[in-house]
PDB file of N, CA and C in Angstrom:
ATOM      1  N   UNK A   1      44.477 125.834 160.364  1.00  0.00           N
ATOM      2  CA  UNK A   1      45.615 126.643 159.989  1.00  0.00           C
ATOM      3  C   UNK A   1      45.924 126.482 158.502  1.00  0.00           C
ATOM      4  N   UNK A   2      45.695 125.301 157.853  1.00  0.00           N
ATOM      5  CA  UNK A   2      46.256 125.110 156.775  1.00  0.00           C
ATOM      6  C   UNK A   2      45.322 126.104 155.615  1.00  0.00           C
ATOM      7  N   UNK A   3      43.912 126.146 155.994  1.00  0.00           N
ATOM      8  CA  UNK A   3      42.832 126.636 154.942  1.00  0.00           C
ATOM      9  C   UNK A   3      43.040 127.988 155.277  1.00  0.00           C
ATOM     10  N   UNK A   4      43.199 128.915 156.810  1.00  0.00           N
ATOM     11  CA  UNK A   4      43.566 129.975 156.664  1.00  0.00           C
ATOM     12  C   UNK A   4      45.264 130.398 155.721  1.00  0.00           C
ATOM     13  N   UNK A   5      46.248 129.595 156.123  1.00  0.00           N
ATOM     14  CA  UNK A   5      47.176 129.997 155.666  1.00  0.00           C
ATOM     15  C   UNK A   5      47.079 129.669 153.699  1.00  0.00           C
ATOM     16  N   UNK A   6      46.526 129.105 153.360  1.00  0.00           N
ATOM     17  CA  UNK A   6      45.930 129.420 152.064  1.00  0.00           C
ATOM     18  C   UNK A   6      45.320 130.115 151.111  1.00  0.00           C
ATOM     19  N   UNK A   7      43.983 130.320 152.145  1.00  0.00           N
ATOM     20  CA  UNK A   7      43.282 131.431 151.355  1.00  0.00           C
ATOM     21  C   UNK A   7      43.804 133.279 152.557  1.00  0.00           C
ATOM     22  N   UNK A   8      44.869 132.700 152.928  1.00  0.00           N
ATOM     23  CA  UNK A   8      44.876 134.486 153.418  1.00  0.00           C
ATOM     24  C   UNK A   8      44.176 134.715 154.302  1.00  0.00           C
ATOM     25  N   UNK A   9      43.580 134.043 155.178  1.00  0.00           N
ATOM     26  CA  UNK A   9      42.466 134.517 156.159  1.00  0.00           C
ATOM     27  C   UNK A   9      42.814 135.569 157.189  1.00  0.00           C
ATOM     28  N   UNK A  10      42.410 136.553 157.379  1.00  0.00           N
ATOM     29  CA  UNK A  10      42.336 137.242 158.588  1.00  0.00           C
ATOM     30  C   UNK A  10      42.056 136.770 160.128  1.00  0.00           C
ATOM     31  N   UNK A  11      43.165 136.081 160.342  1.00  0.00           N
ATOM     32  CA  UNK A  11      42.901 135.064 161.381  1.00  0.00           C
ATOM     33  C   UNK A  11      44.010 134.701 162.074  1.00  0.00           C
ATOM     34  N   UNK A  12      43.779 135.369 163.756  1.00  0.00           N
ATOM     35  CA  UNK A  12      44.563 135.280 164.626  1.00  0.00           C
ATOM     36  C   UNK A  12      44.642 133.535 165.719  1.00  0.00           C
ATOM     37  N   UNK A  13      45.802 133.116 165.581  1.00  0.00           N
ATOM     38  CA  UNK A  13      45.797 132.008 166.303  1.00  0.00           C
ATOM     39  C   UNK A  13      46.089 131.968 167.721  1.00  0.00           C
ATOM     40  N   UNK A  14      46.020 132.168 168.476  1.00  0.00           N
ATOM     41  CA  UNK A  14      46.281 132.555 170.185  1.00  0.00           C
ATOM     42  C   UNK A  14      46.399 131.477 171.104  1.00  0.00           C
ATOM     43  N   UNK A  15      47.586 131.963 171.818  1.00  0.00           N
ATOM     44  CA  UNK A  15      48.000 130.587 172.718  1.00  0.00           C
ATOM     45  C   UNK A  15      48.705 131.144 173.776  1.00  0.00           C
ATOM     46  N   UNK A  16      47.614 131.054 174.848  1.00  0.00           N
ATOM     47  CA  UNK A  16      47.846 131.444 176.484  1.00  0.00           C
ATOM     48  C   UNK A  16      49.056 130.270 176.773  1.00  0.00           C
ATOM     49  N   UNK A  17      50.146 130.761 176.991  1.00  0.00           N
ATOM     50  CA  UNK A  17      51.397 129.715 177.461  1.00  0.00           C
ATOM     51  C   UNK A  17      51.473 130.161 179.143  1.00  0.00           C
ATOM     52  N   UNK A  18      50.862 129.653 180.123  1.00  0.00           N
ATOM     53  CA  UNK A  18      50.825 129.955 181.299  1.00  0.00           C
ATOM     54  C   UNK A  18      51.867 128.704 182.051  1.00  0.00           C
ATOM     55  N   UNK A  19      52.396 128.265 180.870  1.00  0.00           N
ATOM     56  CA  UNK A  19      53.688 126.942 181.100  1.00  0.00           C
ATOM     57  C   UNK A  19      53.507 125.476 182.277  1.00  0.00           C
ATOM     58  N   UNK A  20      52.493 126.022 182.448  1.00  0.00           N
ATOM     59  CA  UNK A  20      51.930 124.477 183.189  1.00  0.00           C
ATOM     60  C   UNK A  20      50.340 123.856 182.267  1.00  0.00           C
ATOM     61  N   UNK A  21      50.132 122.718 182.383  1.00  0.00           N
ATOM     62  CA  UNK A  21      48.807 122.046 181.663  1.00  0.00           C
ATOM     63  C   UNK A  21      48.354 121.585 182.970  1.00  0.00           C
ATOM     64  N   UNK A  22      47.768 120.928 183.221  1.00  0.00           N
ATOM     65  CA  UNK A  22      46.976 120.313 184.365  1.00  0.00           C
ATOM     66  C   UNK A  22      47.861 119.043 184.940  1.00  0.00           C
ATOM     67  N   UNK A  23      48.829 119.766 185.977  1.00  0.00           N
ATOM     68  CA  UNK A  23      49.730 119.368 186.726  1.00  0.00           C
ATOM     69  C   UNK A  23      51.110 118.604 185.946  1.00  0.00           C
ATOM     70  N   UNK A  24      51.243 119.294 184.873  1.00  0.00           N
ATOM     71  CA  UNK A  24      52.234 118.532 184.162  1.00  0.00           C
ATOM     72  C   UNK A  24      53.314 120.139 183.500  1.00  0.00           C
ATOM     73  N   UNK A  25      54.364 120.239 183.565  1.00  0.00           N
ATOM     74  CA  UNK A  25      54.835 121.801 182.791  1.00  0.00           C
ATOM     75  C   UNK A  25      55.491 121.672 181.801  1.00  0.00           C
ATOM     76  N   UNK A  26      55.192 122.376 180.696  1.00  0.00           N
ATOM     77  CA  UNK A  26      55.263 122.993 179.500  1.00  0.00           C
ATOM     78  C   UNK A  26      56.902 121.450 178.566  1.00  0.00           C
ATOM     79  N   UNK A  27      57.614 121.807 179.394  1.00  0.00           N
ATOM     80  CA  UNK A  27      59.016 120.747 179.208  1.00  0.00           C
ATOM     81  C   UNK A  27      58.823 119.588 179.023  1.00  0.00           C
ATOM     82  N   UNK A  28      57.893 118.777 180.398  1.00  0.00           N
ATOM     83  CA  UNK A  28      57.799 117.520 180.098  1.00  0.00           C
ATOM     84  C   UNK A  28      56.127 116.988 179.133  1.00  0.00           C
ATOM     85  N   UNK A  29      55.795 118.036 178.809  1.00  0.00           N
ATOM     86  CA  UNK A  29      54.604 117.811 177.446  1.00  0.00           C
ATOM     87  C   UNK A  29      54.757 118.228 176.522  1.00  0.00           C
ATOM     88  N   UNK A  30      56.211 119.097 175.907  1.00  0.00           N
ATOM     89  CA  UNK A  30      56.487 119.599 174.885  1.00  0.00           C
ATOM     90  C   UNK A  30      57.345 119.088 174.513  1.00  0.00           C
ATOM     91  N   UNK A  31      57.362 118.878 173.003  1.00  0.00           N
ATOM     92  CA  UNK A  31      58.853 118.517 172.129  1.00  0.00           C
ATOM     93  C   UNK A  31      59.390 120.214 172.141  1.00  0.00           C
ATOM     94  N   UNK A  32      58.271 120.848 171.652  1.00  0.00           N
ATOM     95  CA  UNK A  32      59.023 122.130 170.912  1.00  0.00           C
ATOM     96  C   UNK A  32      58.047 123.018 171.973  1.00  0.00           C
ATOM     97  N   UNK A  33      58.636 123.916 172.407  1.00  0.00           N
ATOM     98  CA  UNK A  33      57.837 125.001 174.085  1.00  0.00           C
ATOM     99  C   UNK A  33      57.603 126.304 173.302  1.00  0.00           C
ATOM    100  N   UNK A  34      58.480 125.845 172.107  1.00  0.00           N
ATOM    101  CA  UNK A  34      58.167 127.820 171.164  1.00  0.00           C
ATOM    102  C   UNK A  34      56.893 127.570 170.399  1.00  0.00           C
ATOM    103  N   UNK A  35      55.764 127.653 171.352  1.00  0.00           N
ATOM    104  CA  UNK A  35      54.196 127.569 170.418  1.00  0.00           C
ATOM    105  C   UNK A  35      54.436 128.115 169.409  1.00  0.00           C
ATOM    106  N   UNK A  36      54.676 129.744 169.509  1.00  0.00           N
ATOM    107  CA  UNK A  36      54.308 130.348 168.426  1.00  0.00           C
ATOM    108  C   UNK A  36      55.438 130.055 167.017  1.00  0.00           C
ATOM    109  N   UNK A  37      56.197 128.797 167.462  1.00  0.00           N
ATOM    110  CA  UNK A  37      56.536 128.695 165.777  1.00  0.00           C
ATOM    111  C   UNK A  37      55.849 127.812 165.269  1.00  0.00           C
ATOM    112  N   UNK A  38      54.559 127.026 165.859  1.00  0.00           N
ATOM    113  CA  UNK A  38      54.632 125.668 165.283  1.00  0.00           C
ATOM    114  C   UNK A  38      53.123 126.059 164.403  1.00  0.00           C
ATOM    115  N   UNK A  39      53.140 126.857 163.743  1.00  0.00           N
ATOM    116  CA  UNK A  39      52.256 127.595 162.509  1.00  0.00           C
ATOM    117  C   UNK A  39      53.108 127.443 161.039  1.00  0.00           C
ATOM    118  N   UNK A  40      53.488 126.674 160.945  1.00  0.00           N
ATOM    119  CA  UNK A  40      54.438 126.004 160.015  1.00  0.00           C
ATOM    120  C   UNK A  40      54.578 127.280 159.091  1.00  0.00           C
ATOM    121  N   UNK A  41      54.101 127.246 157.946  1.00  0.00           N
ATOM    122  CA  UNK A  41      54.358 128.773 157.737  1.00  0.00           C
ATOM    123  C   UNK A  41      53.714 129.873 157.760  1.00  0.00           C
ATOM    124  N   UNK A  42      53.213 130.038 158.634  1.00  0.00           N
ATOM    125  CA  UNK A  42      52.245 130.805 159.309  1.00  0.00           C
ATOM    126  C   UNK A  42      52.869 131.442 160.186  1.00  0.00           C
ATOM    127  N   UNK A  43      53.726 132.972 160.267  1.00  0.00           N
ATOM    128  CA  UNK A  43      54.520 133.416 161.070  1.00  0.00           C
ATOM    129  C   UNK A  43      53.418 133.539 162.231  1.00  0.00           C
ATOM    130  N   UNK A  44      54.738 133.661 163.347  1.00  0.00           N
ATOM    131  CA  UNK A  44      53.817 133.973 164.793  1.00  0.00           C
ATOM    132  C   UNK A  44      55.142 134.345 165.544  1.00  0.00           C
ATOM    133  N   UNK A  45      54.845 135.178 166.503  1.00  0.00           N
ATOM    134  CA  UNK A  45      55.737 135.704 167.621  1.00  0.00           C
ATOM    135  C   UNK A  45      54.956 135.690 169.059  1.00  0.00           C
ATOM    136  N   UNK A  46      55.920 135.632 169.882  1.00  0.00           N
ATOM    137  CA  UNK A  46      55.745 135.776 171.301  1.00  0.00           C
ATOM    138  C   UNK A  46      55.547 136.762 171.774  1.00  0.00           C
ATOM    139  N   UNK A  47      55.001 136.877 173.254  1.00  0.00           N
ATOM    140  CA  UNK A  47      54.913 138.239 173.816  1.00  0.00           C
ATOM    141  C   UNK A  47      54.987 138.082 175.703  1.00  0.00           C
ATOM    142  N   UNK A  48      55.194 139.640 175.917  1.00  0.00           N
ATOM    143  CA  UNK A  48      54.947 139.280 177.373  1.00  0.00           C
ATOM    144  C   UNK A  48      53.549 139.400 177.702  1.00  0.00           C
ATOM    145  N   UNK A  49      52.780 138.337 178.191  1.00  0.00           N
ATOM    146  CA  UNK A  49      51.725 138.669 178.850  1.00  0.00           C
ATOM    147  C   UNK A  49      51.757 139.495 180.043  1.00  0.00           C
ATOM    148  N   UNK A  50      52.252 139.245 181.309  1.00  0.00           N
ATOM    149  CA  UNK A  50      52.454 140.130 182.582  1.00  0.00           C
ATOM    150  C   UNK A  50      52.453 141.325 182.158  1.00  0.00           C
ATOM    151  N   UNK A  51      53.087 141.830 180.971  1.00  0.00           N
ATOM    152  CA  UNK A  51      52.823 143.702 180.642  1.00  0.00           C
ATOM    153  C   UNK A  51      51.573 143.829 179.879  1.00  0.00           C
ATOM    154  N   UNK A  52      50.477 144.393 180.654  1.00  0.00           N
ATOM    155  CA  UNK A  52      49.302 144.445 179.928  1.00  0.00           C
ATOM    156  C   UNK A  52      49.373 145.444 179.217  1.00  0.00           C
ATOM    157  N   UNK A  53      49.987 146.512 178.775  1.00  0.00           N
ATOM    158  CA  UNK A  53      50.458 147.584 178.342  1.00  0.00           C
ATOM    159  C   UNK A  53      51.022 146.763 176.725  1.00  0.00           C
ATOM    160  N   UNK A  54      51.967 145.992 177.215  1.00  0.00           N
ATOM    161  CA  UNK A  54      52.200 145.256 176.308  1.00  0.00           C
ATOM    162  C   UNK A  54      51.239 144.210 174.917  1.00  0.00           C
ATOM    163  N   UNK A  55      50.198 143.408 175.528  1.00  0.00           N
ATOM    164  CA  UNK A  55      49.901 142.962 175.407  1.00  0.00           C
ATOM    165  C   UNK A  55      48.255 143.598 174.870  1.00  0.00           C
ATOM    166  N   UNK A  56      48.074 144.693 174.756  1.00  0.00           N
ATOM    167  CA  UNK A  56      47.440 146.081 174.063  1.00  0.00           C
ATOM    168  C   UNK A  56      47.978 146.208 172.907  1.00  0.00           C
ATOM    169  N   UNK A  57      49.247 146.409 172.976  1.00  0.00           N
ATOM    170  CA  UNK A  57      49.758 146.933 171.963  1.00  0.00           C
ATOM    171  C   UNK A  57      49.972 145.572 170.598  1.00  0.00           C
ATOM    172  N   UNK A  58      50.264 144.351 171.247  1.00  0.00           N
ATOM    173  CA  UNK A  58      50.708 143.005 170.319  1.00  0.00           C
ATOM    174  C   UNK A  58      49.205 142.788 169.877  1.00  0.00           C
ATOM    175  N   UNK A  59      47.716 142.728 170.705  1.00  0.00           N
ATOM    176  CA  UNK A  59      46.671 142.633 170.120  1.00  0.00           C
ATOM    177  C   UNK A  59      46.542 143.465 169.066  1.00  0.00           C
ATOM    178  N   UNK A  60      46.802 144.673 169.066  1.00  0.00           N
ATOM    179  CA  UNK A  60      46.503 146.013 168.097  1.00  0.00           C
ATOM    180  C   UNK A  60      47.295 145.487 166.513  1.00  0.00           C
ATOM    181  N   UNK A  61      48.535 145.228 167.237  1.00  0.00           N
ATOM    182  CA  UNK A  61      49.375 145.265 165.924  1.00  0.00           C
ATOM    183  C   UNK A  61      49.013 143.873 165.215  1.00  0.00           C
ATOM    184  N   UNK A  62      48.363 142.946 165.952  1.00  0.00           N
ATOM    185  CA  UNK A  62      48.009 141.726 165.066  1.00  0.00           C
ATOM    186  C   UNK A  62      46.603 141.974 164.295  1.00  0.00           C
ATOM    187  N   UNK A  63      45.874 142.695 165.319  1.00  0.00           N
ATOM    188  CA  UNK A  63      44.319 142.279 164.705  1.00  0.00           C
ATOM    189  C   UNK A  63      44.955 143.459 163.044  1.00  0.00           C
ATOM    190  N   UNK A  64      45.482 144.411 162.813  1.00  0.00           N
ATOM    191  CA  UNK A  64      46.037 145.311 161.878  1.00  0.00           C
ATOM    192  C   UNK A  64      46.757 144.156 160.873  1.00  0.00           C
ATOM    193  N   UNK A  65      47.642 143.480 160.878  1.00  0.00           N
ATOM    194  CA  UNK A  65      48.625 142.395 160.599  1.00  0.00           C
ATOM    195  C   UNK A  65      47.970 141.532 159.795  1.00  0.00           C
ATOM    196  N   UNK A  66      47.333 140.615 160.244  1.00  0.00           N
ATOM    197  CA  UNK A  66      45.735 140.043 159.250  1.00  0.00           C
ATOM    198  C   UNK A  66      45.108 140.437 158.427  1.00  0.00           C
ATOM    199  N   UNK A  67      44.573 141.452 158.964  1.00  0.00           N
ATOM    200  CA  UNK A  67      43.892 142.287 157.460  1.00  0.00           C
ATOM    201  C   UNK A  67      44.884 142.139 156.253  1.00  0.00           C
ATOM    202  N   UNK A  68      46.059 142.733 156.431  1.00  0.00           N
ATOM    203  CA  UNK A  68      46.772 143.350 155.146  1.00  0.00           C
ATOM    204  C   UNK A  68      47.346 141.750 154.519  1.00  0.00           C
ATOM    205  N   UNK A  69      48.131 140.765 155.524  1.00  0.00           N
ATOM    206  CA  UNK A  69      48.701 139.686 155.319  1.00  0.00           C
ATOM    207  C   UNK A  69      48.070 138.705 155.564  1.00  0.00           C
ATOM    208  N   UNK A  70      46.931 138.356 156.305  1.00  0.00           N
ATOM    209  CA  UNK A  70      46.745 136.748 156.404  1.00  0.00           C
ATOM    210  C   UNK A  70      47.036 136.361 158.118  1.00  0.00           C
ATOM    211  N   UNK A  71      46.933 135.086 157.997  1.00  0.00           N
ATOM    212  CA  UNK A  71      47.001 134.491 159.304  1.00  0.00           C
ATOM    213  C   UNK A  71      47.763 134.655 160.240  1.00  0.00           C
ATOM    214  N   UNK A  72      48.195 134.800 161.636  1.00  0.00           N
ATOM    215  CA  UNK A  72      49.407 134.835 162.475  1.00  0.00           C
ATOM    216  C   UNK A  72      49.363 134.104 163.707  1.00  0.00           C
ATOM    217  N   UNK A  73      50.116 133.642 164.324  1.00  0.00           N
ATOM    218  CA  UNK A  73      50.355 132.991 165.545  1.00  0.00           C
ATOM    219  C   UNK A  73      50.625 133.731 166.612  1.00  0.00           C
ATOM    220  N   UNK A  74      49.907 133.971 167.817  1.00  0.00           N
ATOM    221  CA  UNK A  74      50.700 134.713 169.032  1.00  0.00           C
ATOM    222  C   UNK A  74      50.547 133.575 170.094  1.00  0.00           C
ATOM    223  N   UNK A  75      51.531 134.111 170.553  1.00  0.00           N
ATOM    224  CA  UNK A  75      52.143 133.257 172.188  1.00  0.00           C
ATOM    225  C   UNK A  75      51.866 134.239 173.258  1.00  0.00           C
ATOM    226  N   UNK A  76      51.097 134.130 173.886  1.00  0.00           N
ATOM    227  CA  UNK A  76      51.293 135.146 175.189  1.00  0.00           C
ATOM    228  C   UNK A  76      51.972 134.291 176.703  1.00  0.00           C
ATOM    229  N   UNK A  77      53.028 134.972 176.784  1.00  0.00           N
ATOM    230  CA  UNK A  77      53.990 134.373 177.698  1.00  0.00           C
ATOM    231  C   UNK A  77      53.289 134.677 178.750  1.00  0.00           C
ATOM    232  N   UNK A  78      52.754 133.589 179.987  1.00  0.00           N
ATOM    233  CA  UNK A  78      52.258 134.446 180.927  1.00  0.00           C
ATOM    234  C   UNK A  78      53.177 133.315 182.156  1.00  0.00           C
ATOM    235  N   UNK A  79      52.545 133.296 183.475  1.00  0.00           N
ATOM    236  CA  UNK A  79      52.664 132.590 184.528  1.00  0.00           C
ATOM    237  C   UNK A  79      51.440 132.185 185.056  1.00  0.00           C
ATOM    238  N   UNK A  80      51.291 131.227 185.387  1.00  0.00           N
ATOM    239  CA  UNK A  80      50.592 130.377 186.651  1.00  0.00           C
ATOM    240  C   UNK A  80      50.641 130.407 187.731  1.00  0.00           C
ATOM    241  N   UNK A  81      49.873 130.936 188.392  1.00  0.00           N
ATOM    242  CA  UNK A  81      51.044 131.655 190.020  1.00  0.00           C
ATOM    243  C   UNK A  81      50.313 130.228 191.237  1.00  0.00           C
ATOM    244  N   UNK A  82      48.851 129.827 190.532  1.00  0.00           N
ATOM    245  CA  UNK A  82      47.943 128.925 191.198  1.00  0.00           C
ATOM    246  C   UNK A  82      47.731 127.303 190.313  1.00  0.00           C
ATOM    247  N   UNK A  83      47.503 126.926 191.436  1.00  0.00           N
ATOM    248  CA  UNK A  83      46.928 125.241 190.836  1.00  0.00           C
ATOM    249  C   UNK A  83      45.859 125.536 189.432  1.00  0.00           C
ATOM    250  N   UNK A  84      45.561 124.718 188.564  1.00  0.00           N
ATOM    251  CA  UNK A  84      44.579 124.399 187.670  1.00  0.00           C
ATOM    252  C   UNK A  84      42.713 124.861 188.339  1.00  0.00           C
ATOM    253  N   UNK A  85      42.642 124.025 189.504  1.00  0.00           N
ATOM    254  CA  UNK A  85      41.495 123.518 189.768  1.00  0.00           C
ATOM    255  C   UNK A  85      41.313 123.634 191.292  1.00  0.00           C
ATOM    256  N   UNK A  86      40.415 123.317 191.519  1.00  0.00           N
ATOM    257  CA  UNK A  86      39.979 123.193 193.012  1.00  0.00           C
ATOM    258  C   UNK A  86      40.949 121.778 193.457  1.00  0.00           C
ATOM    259  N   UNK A  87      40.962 120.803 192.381  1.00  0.00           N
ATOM    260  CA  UNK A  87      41.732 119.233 192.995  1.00  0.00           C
ATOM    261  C   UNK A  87      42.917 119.642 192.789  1.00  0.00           C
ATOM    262  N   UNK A  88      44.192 120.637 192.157  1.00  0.00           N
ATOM    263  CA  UNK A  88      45.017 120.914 191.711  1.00  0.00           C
ATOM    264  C   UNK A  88      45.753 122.010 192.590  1.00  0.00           C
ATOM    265  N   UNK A  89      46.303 122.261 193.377  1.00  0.00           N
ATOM    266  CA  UNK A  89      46.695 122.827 194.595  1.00  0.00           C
ATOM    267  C   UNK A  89      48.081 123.675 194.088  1.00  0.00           C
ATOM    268  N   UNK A  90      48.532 122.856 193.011  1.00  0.00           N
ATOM    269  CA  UNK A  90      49.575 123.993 192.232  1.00  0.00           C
ATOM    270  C   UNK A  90      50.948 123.402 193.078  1.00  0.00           C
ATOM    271  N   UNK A  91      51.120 122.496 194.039  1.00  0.00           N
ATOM    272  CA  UNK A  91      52.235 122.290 194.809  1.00  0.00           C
ATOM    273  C   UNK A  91      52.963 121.179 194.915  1.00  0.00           C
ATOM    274  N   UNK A  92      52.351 120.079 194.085  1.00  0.00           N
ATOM    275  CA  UNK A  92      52.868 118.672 193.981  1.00  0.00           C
ATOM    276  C   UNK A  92      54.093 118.451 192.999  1.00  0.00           C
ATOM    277  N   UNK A  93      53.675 119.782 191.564  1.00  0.00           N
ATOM    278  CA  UNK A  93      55.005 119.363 190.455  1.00  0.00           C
ATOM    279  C   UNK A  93      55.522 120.528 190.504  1.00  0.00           C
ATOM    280  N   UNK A  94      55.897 121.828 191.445  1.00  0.00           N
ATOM    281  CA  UNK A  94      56.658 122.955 191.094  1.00  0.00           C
ATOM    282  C   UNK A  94      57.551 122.795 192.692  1.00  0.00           C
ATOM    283  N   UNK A  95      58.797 123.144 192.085  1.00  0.00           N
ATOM    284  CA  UNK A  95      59.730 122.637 193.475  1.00  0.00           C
ATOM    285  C   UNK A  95      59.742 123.929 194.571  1.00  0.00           C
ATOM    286  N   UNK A  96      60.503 123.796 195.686  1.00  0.00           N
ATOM    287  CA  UNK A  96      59.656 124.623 196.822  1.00  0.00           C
ATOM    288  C   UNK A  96      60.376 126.649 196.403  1.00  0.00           C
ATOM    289  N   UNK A  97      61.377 126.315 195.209  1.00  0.00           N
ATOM    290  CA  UNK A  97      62.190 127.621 195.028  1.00  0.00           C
ATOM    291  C   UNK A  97      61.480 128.497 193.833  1.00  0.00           C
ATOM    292  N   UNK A  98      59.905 127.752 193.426  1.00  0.00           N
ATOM    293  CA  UNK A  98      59.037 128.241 192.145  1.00  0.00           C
ATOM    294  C   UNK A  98      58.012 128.941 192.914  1.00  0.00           C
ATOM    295  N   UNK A  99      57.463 127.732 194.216  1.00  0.00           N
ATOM    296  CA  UNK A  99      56.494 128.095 194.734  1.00  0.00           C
ATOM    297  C   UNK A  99      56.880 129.659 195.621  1.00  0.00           C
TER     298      UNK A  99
END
């Protein structure tokens, strides 16, 4: 991040936030849960993933965004609806009113 946000790079940073890691969620492994600010100055914004309609349109306007300005951060807000893994069942750390 630092060498793109320097020389201007045309360079998208992307971060699937599906708010769980491998049985642990987003809260108790995060200081800060707003990925897309932590591009220090490297703007970045969020999005809805679930609207793929949406999420057309935030690709479009970034890969455009780079060219003219330089580096950016996106967050795609999504959900986890399943466990990680085959060993990961998705049901041990989400309480029974998530599942």
């Amino acid at each position: 991040m630092n060498m793109a946000g320097l020389w201007k790079l045309p360079v998208i940073f992307f971060c699937e936030n599906n708010r769980y890691g491998m049985g642990t969620s987003q809260e108790r492994s995060s200081f800060n849960t707003k990925y897309h600010t932590r591009g220090d100055k490297i703007p970045g914004f969020q999005f809805d993933a679930q609207n793929v309609l949406m999420v057309r349109e935030a690709i479009k306007w970034a890969g455009k965004y780079v060219m003219e300005r330089g580096p950016l951060v996106l967050e795609a807000d999504t959900y986890r609806y399943h466990g990680h893994s085959m060993s990961d069942p998705g049901i041990t750390y989400r309480t029974k009113e998530e599942i």
